[in-house]
Every structure is written in C-alpha cells, then in structure tokens.
N, C-alpha and C. Protein backbone atom coordinates (compact mmCIF):
# COMPACT_ATOMS: atom_id res chain seq x y z
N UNK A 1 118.86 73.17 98.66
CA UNK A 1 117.96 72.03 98.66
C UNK A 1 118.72 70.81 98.16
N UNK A 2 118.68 69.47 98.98
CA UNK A 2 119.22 68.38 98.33
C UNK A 2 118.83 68.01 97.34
N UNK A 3 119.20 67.25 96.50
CA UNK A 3 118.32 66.35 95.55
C UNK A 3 118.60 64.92 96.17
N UNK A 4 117.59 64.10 96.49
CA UNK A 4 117.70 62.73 96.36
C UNK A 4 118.01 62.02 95.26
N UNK A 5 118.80 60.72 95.27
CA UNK A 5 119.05 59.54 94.62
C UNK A 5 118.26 59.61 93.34
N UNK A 6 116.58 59.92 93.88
CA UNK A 6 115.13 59.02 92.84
C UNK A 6 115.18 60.72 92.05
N UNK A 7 115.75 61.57 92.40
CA UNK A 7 114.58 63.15 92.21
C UNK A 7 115.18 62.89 89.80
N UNK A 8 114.83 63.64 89.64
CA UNK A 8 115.15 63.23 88.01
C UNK A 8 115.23 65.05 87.90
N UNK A 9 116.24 65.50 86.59
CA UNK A 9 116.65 66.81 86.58
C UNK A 9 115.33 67.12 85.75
N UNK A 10 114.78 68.48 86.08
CA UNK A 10 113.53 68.18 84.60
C UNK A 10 113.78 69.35 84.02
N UNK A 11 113.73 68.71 82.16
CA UNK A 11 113.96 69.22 80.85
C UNK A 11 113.33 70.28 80.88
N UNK A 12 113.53 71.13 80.52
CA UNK A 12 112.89 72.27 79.68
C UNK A 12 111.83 71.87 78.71
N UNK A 13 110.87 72.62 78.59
CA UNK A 13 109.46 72.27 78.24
C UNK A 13 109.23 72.98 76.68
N UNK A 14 109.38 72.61 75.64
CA UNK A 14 109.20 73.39 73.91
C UNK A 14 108.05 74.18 74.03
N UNK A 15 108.10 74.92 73.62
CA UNK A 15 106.59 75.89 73.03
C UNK A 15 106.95 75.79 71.34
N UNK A 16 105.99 76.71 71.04
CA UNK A 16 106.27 76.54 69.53
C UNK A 16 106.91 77.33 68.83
N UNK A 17 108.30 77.86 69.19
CA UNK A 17 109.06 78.51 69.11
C UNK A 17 110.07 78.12 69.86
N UNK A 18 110.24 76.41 69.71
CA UNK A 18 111.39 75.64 70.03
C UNK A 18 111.71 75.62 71.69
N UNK A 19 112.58 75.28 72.28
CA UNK A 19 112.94 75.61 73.60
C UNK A 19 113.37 76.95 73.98
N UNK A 20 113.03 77.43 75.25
CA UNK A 20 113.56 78.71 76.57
C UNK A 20 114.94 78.51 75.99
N UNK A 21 115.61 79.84 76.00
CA UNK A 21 116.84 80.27 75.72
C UNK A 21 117.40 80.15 77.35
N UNK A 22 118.81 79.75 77.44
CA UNK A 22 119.48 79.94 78.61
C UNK A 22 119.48 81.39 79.69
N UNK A 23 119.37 82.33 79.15
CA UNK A 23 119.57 84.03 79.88
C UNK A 23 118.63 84.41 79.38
N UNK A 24 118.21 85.43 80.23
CA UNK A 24 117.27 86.37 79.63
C UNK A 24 117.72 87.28 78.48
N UNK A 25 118.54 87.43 78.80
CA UNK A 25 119.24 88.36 77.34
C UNK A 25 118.62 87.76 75.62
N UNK A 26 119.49 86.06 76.04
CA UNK A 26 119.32 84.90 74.54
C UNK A 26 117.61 85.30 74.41
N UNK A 27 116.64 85.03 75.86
CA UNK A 27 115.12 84.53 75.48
C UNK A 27 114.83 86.29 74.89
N UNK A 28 114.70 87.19 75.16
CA UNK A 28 114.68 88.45 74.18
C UNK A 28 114.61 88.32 72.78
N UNK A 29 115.80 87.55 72.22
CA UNK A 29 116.49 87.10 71.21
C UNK A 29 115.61 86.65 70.26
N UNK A 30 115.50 85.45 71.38
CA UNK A 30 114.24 84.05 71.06
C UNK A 30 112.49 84.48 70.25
N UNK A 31 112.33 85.61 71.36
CA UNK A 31 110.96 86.50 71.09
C UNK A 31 111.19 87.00 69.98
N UNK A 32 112.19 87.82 69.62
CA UNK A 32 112.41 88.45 68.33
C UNK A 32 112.22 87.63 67.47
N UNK A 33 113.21 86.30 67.46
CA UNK A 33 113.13 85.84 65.95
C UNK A 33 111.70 84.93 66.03
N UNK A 34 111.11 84.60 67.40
CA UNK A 34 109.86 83.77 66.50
C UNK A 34 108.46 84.93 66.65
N UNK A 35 108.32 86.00 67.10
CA UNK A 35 107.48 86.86 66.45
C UNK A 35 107.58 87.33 65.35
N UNK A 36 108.98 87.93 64.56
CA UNK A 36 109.08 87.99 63.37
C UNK A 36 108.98 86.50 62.45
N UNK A 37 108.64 85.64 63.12
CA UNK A 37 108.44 84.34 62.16
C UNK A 37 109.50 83.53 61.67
N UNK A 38 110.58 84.32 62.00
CA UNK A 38 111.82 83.40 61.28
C UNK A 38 111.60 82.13 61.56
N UNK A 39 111.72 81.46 62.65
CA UNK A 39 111.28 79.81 62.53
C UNK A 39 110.49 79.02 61.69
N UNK A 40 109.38 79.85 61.31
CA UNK A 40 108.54 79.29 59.87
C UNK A 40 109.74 78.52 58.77
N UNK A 41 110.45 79.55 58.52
CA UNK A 41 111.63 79.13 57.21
C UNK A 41 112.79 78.50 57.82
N UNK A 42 113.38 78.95 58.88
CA UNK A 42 114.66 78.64 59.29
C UNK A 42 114.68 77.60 60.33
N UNK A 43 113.57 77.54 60.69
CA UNK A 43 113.48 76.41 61.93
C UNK A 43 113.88 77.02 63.34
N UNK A 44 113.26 76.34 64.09
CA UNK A 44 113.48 76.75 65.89
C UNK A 44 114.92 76.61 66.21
N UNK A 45 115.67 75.75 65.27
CA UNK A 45 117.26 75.24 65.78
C UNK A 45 118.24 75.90 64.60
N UNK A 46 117.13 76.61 63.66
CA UNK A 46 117.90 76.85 62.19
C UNK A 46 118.52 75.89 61.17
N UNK A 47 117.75 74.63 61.59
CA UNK A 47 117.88 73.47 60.11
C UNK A 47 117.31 73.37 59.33
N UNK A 48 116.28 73.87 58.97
CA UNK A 48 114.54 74.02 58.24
C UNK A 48 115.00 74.26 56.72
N UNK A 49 115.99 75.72 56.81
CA UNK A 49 116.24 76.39 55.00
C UNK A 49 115.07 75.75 54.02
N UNK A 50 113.39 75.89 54.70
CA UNK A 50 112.70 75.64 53.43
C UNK A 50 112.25 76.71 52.74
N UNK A 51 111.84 76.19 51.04
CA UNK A 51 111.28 76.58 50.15
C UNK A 51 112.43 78.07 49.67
N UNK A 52 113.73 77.59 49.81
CA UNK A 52 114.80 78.71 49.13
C UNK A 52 115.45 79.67 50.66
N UNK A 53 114.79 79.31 51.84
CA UNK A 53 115.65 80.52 52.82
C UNK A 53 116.98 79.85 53.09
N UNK A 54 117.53 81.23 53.77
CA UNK A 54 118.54 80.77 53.71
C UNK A 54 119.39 79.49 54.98
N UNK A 55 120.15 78.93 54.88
CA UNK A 55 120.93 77.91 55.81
C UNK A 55 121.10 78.67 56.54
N UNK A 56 120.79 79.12 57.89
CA UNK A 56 121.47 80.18 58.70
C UNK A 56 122.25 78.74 59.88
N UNK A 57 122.63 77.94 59.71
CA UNK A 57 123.22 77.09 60.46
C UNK A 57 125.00 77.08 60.22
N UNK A 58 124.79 76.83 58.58
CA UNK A 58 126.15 76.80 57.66
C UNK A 58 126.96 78.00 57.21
N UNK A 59 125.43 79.13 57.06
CA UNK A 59 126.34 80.26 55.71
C UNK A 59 127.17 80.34 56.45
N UNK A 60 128.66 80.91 55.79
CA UNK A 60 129.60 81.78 55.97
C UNK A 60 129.27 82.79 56.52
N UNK A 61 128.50 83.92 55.78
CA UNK A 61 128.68 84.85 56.24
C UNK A 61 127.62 85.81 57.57
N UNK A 62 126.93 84.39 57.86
CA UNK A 62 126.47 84.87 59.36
C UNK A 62 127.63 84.67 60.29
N UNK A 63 128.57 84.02 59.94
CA UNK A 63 129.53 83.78 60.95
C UNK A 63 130.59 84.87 61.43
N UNK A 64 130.00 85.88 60.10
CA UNK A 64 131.18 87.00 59.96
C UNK A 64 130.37 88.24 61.00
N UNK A 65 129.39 87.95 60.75
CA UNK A 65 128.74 88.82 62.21
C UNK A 65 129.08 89.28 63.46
N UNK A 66 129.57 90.56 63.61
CA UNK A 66 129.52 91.31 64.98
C UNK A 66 128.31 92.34 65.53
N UNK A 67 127.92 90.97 66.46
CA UNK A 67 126.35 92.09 67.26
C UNK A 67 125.50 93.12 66.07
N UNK A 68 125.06 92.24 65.43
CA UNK A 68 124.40 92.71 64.23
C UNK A 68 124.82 93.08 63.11
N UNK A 69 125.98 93.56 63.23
CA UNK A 69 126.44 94.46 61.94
C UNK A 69 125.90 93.89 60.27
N UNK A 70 125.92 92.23 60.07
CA UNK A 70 125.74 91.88 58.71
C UNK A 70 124.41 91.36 59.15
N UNK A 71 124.06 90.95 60.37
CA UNK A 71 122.61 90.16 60.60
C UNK A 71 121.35 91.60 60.00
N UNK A 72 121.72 92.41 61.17
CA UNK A 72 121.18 93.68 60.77
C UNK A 72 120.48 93.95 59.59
N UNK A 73 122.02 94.14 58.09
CA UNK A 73 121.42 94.99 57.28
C UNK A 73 120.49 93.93 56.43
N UNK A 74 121.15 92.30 56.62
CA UNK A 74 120.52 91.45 55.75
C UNK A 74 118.58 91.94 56.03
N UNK A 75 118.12 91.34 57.74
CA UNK A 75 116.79 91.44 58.25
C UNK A 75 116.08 92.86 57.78
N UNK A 76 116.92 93.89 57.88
CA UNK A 76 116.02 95.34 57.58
C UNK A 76 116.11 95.15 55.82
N UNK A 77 116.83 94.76 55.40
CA UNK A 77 116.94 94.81 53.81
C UNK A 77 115.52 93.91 53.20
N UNK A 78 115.32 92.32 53.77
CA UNK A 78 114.88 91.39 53.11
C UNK A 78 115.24 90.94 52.10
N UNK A 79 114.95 90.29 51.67
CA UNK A 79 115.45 89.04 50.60
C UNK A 79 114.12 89.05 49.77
N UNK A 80 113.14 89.59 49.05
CA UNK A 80 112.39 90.28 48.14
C UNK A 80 112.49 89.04 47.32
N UNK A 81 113.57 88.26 46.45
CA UNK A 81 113.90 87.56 45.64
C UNK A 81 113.59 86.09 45.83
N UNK A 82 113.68 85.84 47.30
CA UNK A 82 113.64 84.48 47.23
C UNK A 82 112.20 83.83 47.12
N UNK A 83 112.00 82.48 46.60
CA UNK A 83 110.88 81.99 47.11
C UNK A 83 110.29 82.13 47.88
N UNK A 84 110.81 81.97 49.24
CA UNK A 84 109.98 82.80 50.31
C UNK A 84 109.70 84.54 50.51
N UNK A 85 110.46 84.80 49.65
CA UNK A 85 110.22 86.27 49.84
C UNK A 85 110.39 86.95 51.09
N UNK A 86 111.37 86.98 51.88
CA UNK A 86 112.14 87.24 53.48
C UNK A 86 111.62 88.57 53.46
N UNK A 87 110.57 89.19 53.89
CA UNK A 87 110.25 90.79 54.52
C UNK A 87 111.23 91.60 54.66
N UNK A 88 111.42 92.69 54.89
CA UNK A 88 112.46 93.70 55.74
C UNK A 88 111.47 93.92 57.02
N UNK A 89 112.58 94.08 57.81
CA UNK A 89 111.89 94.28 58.79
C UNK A 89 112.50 95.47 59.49
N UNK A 90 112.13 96.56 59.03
CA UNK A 90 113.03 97.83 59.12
C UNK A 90 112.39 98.60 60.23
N UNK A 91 111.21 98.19 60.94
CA UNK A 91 110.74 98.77 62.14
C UNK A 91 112.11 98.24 63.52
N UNK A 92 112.50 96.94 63.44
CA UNK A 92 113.28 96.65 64.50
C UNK A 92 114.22 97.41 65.20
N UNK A 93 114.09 97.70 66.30
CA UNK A 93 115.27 98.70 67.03
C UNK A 93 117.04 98.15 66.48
N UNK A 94 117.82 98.98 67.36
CA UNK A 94 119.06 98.84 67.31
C UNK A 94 119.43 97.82 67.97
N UNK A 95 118.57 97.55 69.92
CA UNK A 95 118.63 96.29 70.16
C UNK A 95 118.03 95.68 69.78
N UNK A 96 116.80 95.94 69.43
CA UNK A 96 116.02 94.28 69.09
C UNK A 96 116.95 93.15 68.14
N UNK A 97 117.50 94.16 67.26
CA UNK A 97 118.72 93.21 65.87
C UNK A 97 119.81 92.84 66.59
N UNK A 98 120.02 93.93 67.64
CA UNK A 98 121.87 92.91 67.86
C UNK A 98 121.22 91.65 69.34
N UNK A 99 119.93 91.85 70.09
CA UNK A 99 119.20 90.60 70.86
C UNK A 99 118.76 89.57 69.76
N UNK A 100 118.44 89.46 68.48
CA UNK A 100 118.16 88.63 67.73
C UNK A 100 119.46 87.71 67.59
N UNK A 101 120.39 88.49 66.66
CA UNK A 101 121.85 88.24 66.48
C UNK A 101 122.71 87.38 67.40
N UNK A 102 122.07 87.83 68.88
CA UNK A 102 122.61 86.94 69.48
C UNK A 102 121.99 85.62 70.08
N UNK A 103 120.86 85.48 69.71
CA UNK A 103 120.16 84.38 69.38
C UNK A 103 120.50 83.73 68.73
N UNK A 104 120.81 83.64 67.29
CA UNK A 104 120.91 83.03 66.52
C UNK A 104 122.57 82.47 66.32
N UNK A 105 123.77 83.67 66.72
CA UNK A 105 124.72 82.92 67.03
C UNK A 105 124.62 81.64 68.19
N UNK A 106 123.90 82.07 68.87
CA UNK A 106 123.97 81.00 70.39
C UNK A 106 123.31 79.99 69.28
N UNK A 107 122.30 79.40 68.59
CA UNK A 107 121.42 78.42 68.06
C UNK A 107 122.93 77.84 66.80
N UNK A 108 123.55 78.81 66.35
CA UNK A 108 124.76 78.04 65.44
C UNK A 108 126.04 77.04 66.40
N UNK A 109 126.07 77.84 67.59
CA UNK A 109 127.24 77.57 68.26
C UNK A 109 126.08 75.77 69.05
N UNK A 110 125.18 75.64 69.29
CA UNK A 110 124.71 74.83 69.81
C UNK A 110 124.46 73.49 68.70
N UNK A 111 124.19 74.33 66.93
CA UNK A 111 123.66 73.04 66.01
C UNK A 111 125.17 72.73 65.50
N UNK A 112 126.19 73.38 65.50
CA UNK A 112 127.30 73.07 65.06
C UNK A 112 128.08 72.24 65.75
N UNK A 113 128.33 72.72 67.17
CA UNK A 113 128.68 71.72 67.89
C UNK A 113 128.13 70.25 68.11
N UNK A 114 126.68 70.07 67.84
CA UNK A 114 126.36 69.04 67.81
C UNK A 114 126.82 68.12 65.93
N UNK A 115 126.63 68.80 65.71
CA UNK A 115 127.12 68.15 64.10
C UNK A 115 128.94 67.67 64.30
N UNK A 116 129.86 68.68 64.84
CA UNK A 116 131.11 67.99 64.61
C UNK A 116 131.16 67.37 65.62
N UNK A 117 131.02 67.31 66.70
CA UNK A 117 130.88 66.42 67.91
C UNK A 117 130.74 64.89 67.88
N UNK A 118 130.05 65.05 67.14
CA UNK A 118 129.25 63.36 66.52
C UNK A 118 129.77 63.20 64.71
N UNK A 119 130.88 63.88 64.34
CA UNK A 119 131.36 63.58 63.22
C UNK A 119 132.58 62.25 63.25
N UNK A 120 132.59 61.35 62.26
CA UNK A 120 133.24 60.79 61.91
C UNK A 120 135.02 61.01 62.27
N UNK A 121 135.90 60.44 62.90
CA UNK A 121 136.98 60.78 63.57
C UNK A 121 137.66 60.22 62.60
N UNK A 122 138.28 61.42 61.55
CA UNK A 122 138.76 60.81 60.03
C UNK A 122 140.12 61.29 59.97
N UNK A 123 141.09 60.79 59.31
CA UNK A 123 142.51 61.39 59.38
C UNK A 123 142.68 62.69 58.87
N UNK A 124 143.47 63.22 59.42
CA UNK A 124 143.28 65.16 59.27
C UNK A 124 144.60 65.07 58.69
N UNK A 125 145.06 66.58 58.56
CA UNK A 125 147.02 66.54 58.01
C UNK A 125 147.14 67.71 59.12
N UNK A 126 148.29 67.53 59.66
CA UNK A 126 148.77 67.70 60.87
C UNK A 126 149.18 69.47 59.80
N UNK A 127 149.90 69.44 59.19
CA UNK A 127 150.38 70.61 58.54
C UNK A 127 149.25 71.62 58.37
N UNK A 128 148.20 71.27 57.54
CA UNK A 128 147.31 71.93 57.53
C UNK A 128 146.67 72.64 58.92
N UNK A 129 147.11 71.91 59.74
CA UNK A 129 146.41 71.78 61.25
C UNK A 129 147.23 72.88 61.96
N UNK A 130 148.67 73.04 61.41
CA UNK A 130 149.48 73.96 62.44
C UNK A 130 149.47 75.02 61.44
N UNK A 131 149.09 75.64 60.25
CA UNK A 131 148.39 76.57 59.68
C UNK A 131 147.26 77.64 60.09
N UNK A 132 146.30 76.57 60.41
CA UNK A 132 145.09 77.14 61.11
C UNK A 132 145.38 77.22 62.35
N UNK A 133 146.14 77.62 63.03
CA UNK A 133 146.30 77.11 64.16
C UNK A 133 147.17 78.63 64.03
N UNK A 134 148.21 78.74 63.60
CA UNK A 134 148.67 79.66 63.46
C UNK A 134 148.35 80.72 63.31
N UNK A 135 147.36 80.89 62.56
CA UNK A 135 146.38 82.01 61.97
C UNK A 135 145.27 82.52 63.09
N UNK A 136 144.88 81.28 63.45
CA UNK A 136 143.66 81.14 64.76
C UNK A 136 143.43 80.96 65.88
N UNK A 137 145.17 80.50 66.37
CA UNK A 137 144.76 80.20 67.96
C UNK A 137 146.15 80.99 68.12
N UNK A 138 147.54 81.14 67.76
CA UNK A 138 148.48 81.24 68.24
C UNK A 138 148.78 82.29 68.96
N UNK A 139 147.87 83.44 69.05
CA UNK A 139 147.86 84.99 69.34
C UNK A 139 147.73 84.64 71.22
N UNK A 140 146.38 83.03 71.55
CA UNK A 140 146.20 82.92 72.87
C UNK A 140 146.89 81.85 73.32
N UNK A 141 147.16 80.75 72.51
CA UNK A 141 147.87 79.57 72.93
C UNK A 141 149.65 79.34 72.65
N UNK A 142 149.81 78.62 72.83
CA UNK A 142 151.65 78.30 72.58
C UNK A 142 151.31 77.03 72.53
N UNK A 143 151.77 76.41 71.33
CA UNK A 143 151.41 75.02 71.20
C UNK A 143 152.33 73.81 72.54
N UNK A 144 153.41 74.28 72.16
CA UNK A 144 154.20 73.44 73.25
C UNK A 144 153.90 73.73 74.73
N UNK A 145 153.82 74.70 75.63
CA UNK A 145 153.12 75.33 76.76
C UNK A 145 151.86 74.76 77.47
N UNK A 146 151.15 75.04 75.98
CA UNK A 146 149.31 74.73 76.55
C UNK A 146 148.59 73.32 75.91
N UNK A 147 149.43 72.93 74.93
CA UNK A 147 148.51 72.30 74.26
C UNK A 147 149.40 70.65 74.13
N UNK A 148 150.76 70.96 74.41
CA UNK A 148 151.29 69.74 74.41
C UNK A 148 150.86 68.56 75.22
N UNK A 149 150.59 67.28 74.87
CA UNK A 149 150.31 65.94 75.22
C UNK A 149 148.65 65.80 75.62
N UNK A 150 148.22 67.02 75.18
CA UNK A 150 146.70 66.85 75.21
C UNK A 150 146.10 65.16 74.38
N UNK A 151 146.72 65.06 73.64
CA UNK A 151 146.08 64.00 72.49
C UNK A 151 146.27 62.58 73.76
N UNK A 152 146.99 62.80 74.42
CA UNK A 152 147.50 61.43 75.41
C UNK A 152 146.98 61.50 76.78
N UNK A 153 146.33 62.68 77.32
CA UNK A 153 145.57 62.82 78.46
C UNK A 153 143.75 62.49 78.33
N UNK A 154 143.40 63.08 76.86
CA UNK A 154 141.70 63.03 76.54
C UNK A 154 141.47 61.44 75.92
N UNK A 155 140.06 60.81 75.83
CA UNK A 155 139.77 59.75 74.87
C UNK A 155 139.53 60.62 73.66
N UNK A 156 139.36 59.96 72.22
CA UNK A 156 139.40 60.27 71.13
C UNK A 156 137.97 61.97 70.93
N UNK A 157 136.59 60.64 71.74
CA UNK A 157 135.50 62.12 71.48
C UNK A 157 135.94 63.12 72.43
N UNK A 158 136.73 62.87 73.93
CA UNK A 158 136.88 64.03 74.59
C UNK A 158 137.50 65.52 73.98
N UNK A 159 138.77 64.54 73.50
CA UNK A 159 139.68 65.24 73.14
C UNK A 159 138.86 66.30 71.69
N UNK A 160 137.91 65.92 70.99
CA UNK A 160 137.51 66.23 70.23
C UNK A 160 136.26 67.44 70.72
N UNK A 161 135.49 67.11 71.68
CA UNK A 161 134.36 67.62 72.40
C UNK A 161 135.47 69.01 72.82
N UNK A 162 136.61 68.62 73.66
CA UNK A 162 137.46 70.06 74.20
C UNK A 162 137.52 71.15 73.19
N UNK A 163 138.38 70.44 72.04
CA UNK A 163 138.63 71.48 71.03
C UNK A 163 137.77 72.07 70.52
N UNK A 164 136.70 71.71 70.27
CA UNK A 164 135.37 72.46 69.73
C UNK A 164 134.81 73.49 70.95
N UNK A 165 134.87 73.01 72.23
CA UNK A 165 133.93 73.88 73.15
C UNK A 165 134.83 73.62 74.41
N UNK A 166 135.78 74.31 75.11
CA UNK A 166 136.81 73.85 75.81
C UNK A 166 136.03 74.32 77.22
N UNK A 167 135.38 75.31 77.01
CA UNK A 167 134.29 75.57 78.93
C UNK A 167 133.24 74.58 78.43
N UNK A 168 132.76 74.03 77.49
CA UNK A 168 131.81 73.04 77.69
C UNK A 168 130.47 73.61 78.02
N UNK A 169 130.40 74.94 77.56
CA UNK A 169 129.09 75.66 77.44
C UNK A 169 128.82 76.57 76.59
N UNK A 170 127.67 76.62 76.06
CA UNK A 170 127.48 77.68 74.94
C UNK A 170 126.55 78.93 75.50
N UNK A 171 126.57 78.80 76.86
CA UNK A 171 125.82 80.34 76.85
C UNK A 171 127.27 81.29 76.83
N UNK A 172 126.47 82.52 76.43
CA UNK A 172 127.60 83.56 75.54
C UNK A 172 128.12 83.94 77.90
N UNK A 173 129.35 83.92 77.66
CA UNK A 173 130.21 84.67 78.87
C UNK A 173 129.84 86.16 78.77
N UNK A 174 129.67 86.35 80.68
CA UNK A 174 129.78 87.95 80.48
C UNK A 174 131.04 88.24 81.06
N UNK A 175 131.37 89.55 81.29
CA UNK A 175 132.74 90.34 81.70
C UNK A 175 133.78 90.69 80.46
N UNK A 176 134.65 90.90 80.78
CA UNK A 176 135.59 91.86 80.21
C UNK A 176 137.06 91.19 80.10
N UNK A 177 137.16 90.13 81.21
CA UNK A 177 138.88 89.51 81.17
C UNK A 177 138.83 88.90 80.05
N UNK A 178 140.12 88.31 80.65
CA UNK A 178 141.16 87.34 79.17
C UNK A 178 140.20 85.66 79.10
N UNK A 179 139.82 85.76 80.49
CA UNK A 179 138.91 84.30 80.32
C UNK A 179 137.98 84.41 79.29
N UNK A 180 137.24 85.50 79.62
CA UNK A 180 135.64 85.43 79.37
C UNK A 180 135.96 85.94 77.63
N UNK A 181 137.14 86.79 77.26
CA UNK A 181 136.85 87.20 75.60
C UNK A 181 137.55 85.84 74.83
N UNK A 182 138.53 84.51 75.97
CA UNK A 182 138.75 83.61 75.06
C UNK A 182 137.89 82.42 74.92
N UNK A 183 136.60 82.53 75.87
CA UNK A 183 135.02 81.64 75.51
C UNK A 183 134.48 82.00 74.33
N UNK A 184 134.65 83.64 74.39
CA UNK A 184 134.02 84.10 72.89
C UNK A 184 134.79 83.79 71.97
N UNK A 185 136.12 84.12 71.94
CA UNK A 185 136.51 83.91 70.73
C UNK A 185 136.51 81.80 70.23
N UNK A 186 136.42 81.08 70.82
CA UNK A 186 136.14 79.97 70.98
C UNK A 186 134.94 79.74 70.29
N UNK A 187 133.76 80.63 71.08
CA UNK A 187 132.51 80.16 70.63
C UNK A 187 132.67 80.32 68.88
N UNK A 188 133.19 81.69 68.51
CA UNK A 188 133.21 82.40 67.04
C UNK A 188 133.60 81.55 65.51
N UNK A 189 135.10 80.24 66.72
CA UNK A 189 135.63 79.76 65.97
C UNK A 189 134.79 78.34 65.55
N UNK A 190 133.81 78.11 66.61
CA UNK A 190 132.39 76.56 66.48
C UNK A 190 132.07 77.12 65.28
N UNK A 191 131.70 78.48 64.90
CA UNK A 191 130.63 78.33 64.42
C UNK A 191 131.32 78.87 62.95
N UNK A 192 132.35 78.72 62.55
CA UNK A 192 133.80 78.90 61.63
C UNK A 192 133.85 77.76 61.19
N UNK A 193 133.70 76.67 62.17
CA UNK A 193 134.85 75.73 61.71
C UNK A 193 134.62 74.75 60.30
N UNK A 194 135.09 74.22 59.14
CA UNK A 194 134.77 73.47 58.79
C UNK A 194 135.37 72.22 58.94
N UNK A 195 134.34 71.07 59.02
CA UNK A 195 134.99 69.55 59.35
C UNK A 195 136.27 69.55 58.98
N UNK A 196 136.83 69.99 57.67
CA UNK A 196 138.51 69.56 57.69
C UNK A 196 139.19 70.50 58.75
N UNK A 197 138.96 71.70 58.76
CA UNK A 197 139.54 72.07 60.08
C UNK A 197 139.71 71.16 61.24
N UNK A 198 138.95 70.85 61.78
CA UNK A 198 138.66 69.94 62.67
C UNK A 198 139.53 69.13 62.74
N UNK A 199 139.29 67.77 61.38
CA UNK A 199 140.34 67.00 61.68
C UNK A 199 141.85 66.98 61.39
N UNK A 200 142.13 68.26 60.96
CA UNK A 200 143.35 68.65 60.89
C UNK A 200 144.15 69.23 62.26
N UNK A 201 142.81 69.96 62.99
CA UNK A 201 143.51 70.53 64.17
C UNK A 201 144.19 69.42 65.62
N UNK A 202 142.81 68.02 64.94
CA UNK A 202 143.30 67.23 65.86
C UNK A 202 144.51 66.34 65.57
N UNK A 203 144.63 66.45 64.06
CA UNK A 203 145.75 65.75 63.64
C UNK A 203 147.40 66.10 63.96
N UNK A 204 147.25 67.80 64.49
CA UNK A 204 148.30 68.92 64.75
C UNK A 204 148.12 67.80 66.38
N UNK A 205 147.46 67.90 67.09
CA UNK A 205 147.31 67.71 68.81
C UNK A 205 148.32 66.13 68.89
N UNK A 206 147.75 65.26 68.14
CA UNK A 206 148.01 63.67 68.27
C UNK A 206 149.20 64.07 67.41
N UNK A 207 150.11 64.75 67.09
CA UNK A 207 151.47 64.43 65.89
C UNK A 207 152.43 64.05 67.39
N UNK A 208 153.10 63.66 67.17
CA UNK A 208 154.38 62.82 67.90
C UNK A 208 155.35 64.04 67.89
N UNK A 209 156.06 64.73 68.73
CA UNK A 209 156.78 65.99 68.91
C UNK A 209 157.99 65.57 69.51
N UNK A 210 159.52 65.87 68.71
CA UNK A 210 160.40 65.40 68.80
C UNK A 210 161.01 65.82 70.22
C-alpha cells in the first residue's frame, strides 16, 4: 500500500499500563508487569520509584540480569521491608518471570537511551575511554579497523546516538549469529552505561591518532 504525501504515521494509542510493547513476546511482558501492578510504584516507563520502590531504571543490579535469574528471585522474594511493601509473587511461572524480565530490560534500554542521548556533550578523558573499551568492546571491535575516524564522519549527537544504540533499535534481536548476539550485547551495555562512560568513550573516538 502507498502512503501519500498528506497520510500521517499513527502513534500508538496508551492504555493504562503505558504504551503496546513492540513484539508479542515484550506485550506478554507488559501484561505481567501491569497485572501484577508493578506500574503503581515503578511507573509504565519505570521512573515513578514512589513511596521507597525501587529505581528499576538506574539500579545496578537489574542490569546484572540474565532472563530472570536476579529479576526472578528479587519478584518471588518481595521486598516485605519497604514502604511499599513489594509482595512476592511466588505463584509466577518460569516464563511468566523471564517474559516480565524482558520487559523491563526493553523499558531500561528505551528510558536510558533517552536520558544519555539528550545528555550534555561534556569533556570525557580519552584514557579512561580506552579502558572501558578494553574491558567492553575489544573482544568485538578493533579500535583502528572499525572504529577509526568515526568522530569525523558523524555530527556531535549522531556520533553520540551510534555509540549508545548502533542498529538504532531497541526491540530485543532474534537468531543466533554474530550480528544479532552483538545488538544484545550493545543493548546490555545502554543499560550499564554510566554518563562518564559515555563521555569518555566518545572522548577515546574524537582523540587525534598518530
């Protein structure tokens, strides 16, 4: 079907349980966490953290999450202690927790990217930058190979928008190749990163190479 000139793309429509997830897999996800209510505390996007829950945008250690493993025991455990008093929710299947899990990574990889995306383009240290870099990318990239004169081909937000999300999409990749596990590991590192990372990694990209 064409689209004409006048036709307009149309948005996705909120319910009250935030916007339709991209795949059916994510909207599964979606059902889980707003029938169990999580959006009450955590919000539809996970910015909410009211009345003591937790930041599930920032913590650390949701980030350390594989397909449930720490999401899991936290949700069946509950949080008993906090102000809100977080339930267990120990009826949930094996998928229902790792379809949640991946909800909620997809909702970090989407609020994070929007936060450094639109961050302040502040001087980084290039050293620090080929550190993390070392540790975190060097296993898939070769700096000189793949990554050289990038800083002189992108504008400042491009170049910045790449490094954070280089396919430029956050629904989770399916398959098995070298493409599709280095989207994931990409996505893993959005939702890792902290701002000095950032402007350190870009400070490594823009250094002048003899």
């Amino acid at each position: 079907m064409s689209i004409g000139a006048g036709t307009q793309s149309r948005q996705p429509t909120p319910d009250a349980g935030g916007y339709p997830a991209p795949t059916p897999e994510l909207e599964r996800g979606r059902t889980v966490y707003v029938l169990s209510a999580c959006h009450f505390c955590h919000g539809t996007d996970l910015t909410r953290a009211v009345m003591g829950a937790a930041d599930l945008l920032h913590a650390p250690i949701v980030g350390l999450d594989e397909e449930g493993n720490v999401i899991g025991a936290i949700v069946r455990a509950g949080k008993p202690n906090l102000q809100t008093a977080m339930p267990a929710y120990k009826d949930l299947t094996d998928v229902e927790i790792r379809d949640l899990a991946r909800y909620i990574h997809y909702l970090r990889q989407v609020g994070r990217y929007k936060e450094l995306a639109s961050a302040a383009d502040e001087p980084g240290d290039a050293r620090e930058g080929a550190a993390y870099f070392k540790a975190n990318c060097a296993s898939c990239h070769d700096r000189t190979r793949d990554l050289d004169g990038l800083a002189t081909k992108y504008t400042a937000p491009v170049l910045r928008a790449r490094l954070l999300r280089p396919a430029q999409d956050h629904t989770p990749p399916t398959g098995t190749g070298p493409i599709a596990e280095g989207r994931r590991q990409h996505l893993k590192l959005l939702e890792r990163y902290q701002d000095s990372d950032v402007r350190n990694l870009l400070a490594l990209l823009r250094e002048r190479r003899p």
